[in-house]
Every structure is written in C-alpha cells, then in structure tokens.
Protein backbone atom coordinates (compact mmCIF):
# COMPACT_ATOMS: atom_id res chain seq x y z
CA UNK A 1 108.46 108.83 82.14
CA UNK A 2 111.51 111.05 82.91
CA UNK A 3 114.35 110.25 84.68
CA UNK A 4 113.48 111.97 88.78
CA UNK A 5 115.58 114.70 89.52
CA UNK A 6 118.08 114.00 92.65
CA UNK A 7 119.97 116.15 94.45
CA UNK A 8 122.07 113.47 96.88
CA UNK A 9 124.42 114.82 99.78
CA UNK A 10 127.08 112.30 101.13
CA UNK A 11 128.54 113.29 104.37
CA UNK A 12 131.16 110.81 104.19
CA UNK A 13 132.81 110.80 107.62
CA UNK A 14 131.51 113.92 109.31
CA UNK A 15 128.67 114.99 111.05
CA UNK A 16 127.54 114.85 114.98
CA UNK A 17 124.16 115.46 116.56
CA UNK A 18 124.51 118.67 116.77
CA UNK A 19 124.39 119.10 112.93
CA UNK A 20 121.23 117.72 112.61
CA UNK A 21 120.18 121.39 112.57
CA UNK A 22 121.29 121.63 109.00
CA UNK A 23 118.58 119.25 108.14
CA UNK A 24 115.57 121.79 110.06
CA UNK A 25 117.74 124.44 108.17
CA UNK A 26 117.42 122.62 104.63
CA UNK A 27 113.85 122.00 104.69
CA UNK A 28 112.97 126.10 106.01
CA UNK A 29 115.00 127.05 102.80
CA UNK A 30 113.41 124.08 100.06
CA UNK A 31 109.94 124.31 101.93
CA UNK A 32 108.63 123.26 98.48
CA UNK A 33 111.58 121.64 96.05
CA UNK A 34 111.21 120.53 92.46
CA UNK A 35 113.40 117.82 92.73
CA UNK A 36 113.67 114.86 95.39
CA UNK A 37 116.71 115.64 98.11
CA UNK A 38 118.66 112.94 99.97
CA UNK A 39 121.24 113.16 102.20
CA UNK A 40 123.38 110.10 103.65
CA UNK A 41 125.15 111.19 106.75
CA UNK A 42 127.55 108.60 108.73
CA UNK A 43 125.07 105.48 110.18
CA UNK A 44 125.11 107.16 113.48
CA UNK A 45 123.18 110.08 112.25
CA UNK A 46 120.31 107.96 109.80
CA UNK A 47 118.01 107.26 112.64
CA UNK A 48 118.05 110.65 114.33
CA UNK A 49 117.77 112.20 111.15
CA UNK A 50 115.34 110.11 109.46
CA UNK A 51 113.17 111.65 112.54
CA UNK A 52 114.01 114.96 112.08
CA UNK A 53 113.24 114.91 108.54
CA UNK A 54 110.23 113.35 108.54
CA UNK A 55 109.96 112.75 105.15
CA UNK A 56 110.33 115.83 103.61
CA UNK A 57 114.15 114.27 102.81
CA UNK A 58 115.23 110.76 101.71
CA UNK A 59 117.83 109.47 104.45
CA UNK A 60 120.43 106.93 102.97
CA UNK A 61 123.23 104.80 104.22
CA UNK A 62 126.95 104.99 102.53
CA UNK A 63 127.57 101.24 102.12
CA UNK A 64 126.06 97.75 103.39
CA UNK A 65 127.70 94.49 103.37
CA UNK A 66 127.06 91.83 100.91
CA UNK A 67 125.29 89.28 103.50
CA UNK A 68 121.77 90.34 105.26
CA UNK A 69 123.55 89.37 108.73
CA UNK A 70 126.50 87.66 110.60
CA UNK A 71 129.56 87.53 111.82
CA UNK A 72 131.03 91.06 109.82
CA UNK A 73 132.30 93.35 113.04
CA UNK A 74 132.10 96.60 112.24
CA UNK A 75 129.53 96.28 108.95
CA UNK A 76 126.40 96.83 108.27
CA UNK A 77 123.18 95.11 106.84
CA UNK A 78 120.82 96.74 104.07
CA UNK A 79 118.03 95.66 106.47
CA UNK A 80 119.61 97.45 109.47
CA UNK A 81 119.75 100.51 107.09
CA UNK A 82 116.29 100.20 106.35
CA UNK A 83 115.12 99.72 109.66
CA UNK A 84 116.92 102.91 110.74
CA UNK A 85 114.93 105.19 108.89
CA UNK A 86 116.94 104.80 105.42
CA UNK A 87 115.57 104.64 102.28
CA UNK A 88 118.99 104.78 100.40
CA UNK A 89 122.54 103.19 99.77
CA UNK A 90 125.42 104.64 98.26
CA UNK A 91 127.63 101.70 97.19
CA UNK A 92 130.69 101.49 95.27
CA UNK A 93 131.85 105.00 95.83
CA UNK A 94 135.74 105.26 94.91
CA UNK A 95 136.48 105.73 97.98
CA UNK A 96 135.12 102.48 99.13
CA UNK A 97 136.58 101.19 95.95
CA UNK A 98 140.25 102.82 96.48
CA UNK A 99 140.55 102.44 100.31
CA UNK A 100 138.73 98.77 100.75
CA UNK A 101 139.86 97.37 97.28
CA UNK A 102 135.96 97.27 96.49
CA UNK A 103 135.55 95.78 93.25
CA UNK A 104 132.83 95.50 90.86
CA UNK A 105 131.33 92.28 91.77
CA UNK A 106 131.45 93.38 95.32
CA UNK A 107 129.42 96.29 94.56
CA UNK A 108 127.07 94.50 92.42
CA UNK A 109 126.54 92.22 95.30
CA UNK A 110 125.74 94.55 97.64
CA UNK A 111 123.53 96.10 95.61
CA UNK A 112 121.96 92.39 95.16
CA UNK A 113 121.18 93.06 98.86
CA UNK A 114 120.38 96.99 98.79
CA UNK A 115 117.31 95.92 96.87
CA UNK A 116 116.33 92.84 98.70
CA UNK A 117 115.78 94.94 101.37
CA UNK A 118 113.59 97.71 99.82
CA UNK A 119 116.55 100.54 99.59
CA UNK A 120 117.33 102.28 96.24
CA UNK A 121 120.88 101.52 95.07
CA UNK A 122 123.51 105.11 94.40
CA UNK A 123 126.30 103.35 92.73
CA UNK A 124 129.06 105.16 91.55
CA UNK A 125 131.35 104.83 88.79
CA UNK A 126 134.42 106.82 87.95
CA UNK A 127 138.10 106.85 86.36
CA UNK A 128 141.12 107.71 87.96
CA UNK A 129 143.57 110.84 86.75
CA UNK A 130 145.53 108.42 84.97
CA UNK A 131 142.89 106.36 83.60
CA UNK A 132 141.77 109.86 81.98
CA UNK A 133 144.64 111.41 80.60
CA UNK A 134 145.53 107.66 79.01
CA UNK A 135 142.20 108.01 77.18
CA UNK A 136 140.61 104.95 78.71
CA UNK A 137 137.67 106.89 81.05
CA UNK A 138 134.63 105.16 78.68
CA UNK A 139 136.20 101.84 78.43
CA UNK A 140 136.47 102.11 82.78
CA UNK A 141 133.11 103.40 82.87
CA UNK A 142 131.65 101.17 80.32
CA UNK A 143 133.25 98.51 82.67
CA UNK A 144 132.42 99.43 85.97
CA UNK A 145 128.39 99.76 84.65
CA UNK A 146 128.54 96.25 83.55
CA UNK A 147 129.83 94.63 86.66
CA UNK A 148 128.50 96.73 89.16
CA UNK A 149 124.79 96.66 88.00
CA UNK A 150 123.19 93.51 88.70
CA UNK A 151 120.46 92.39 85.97
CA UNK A 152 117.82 93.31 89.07
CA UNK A 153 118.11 97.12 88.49
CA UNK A 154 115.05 99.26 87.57
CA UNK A 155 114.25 103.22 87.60
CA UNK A 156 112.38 101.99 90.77
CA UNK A 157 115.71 100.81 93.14
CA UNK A 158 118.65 102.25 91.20
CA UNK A 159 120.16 105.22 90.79
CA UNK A 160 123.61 106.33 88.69
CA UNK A 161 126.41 108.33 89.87
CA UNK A 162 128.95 109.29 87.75
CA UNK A 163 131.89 110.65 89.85
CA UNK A 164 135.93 111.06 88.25
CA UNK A 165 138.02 110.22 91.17
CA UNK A 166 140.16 113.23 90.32
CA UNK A 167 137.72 115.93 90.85
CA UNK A 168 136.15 115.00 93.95
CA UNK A 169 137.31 117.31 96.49
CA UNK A 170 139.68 118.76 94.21
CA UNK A 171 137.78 121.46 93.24
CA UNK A 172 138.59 120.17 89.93
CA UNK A 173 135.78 119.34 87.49
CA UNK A 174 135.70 118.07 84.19
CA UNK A 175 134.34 120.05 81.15
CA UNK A 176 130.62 119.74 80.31
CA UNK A 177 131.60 118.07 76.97
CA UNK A 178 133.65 115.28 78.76
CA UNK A 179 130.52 114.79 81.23
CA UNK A 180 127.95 114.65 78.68
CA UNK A 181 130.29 112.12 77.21
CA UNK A 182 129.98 110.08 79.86
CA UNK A 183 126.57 110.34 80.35
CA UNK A 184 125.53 109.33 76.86
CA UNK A 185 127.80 106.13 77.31
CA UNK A 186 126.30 105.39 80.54
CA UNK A 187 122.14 106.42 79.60
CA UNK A 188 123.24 104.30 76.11
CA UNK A 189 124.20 101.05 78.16
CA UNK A 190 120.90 101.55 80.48
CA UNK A 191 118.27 101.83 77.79
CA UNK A 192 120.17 98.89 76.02
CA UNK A 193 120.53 96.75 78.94
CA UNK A 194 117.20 97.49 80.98
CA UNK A 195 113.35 97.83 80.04
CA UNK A 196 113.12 101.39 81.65
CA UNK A 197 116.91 102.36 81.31
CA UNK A 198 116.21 105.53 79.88
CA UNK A 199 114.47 106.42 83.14
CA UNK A 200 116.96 105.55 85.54
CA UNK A 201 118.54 108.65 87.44
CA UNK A 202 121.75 109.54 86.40
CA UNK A 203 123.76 111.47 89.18
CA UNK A 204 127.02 113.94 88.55
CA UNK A 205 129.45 114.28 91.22
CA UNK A 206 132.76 115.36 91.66
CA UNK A 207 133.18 119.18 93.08
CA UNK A 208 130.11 120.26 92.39
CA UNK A 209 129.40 123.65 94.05
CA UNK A 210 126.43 126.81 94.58
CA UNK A 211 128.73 128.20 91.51
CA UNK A 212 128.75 125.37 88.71
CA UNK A 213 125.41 123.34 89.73
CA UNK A 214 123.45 125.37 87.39
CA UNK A 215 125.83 124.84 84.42
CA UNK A 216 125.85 121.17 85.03
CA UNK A 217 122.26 120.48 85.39
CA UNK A 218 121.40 122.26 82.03
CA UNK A 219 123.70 119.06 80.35
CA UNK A 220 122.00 115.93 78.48
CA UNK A 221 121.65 113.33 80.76
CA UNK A 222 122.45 114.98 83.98
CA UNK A 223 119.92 114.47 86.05
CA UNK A 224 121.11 115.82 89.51
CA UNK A 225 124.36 115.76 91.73
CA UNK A 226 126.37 113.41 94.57
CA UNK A 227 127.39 116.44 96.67
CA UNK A 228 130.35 116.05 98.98
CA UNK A 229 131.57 118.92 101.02
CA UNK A 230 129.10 121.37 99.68
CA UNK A 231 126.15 119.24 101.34
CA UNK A 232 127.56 119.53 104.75
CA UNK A 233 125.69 123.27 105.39
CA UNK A 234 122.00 123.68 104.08
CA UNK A 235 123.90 127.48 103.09
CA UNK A 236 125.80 125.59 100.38
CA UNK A 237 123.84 122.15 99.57
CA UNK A 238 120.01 124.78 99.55
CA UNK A 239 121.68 126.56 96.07
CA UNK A 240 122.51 123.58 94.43
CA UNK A 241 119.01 121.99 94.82
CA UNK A 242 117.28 125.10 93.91
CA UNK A 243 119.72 125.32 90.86
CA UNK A 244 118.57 121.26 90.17
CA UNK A 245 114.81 122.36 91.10
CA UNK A 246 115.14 125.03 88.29
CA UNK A 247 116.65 123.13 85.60
C-alpha cells in the first residue's frame, strides 16, 4: 500500500474560539479532499474543534508528556489528548526540541505513550543552519530517526516530518534536490528498520506556502506538508491541500 497523503496544520501558539470558523471555512472549500487533513491547534481549541469538525478533519495535540498521569503542572497526557477529541500528536518539533532541550529519547518516549493511547505519532526531525552549511544535515537526520522512533512504530500510529529548523518561518526553503535527499535517507532507514516502512507517511515542512506546495508534493518521497503559518486561514492552508489532493 502507499504511503496516505497528509496535509498537517500546526497552530503552534495561536488560535481563540473565535477561529474555529476557519475550520467550517476549510471543510466548505475541501468538501471532498484527496488527501487526509489534520490540524493541531493549542489544547484549548482540540475539544471544541474536534466538535466542529466532526470528522471530516483529524484534530491533534502538539506534545504529551512521557508519563500517562501525575504530578507534571502544566503538561499533558496522550490519554487526555485522546479523550479531547484528538486523534494526533506532534512530538519532537524543534521548537520543543530548541526551547525545552527535548532530546531524542524524550521524544521517543513520548511517542512510547502517543501510541499507548491510540494517537498517531508526527515526529519531526530537522538540522539547524549550521548543522547544514557544515555538511552534517543526513548524519543529524539519520540520528534523530534512530532515537526518536521507538521499535513500536508502524504506517498505522506514525507519521514523519521532516522540517530544517532554518526554514521554518523564514520563508526560506531548501531546494527540492536537498529535500528529496532527505527523504530518501529517511524512507531508506524506514523500509530497513520496519515491516511496512515504505508505507509510513513522510511529512515536509518548513515554509511551505499556496505558492511552492505544488512543487514540493510532485518530489519522491514527499508525501504531504507540516504547515505553520499558512494553516492558520482555510484561504491559505485550502490551496495547499488541494495542491497535495492533486499530486
């Protein structure tokens, strides 16, 4: 089987009630997509708009702790995700990773837990500016994919996101030939390292816009997008999953 198609929105921290009208707006303009559509908004938002969505989009969380409960003030449980209305979990996103000090076992361990309780894993891997222009970006990434993915991963409850910290909200993005580098590495390590590897969902993010979604979908191994910014408005996020539902 193919890898499924994706087209993931992560609000990071942004987003009140009164957005929730991008969702009604999102699903008027995709009434019938050819690709599955998730969008993780701040945790105050999954339960409201797991209602509003009703299905017709996957809701996810942006991070769960390690433990399924105790005394963590101000975290949250995979469970509690779930029971919200999510189906999702991005986890190891570099900006977790750069402003927490997230490291790879962390993120494989909360992943350990993302699956325990029934939600499909987003992790996300990517090198720094430096780590780039010092040639090391498949070595990092290489890296990262080992210790982040624990050996419980399937098509099923993972999914891949390959995001360089240095274009995300930059407006920066790499060339396709550097991300279909990357992509090769990380679909290579998969199929080696897991029965149904070569179906698991590999993600790009990192400035991806209405302009250049096309262009990056039609690469090898590029099997939808981890919108930031652009997946705040269903007027920007609506042409990038009809450019994924097209390619």
């Amino acid at each position: 089987m193919a890898p499924r198609k994706l087209a993931a929105g992560n609000w990071k921290m942004n987003g009140t009630l009164a957005a929730l009208d991008q969702i009604d707006q999102l699903v008027a303009d995709q009434p019938a997509p050819g690709c599955d559509i998730l969008i993780c908004p701040p945790a105050t938002l999954i339960q409201p708009m797991a209602a509003r969505a009703q299905g017709r989009i996957a809701i996810g969380g942006q991070d769960c702790h390690a433990s399924a409960s105790g005394a963590h003030t101000g975290d949250i449980a995979a469970a509690q995700l779930r029971d919200a209305g999510a189906s999702h979990v991005i986890l190891g996103h570099s900006e977790r990773r750069t402003d927490h000090g997230e490291t790879d076992a962390e993120v494989q361990a909360k992943a350990v837990a993302a699956h325990a309780a029934g939600l499909i894993a987003v992790i996300c891997l990517g090198e720094t500016e430096a780590q780039r222009d010092a040639g090391q970006t498949l070595d990092v990434i290489a890296s990262q994919l080992a210790g982040s993915v624990p050996e419980g991963a399937s098509a099923a409850n993972t999914v891949i996101a390959y995001e360089p910290v240095w274009a995300i909200g930059t407006g920066r993005t790499p060339t396709n030939d550097q991300i279909a580098e990357v992509h090769a590495l990380i679909r290579d390590r998969l199929a080696a390292r897991f029965a149904d590897g070569a179906d698991m969902a590999l993600l790009y993010g990192g400035s991806v816009k209405p302009g250049n979604a096309a262009e990056i979908f039609a690469i090898a191994h590029v099997n939808g997008a981890l919108v930031g910014g652009a997946s705040l408005k269903a007027a920007d996020f609506g042409p990038i999953v009809a450019a994924l539902s097209a390619a």
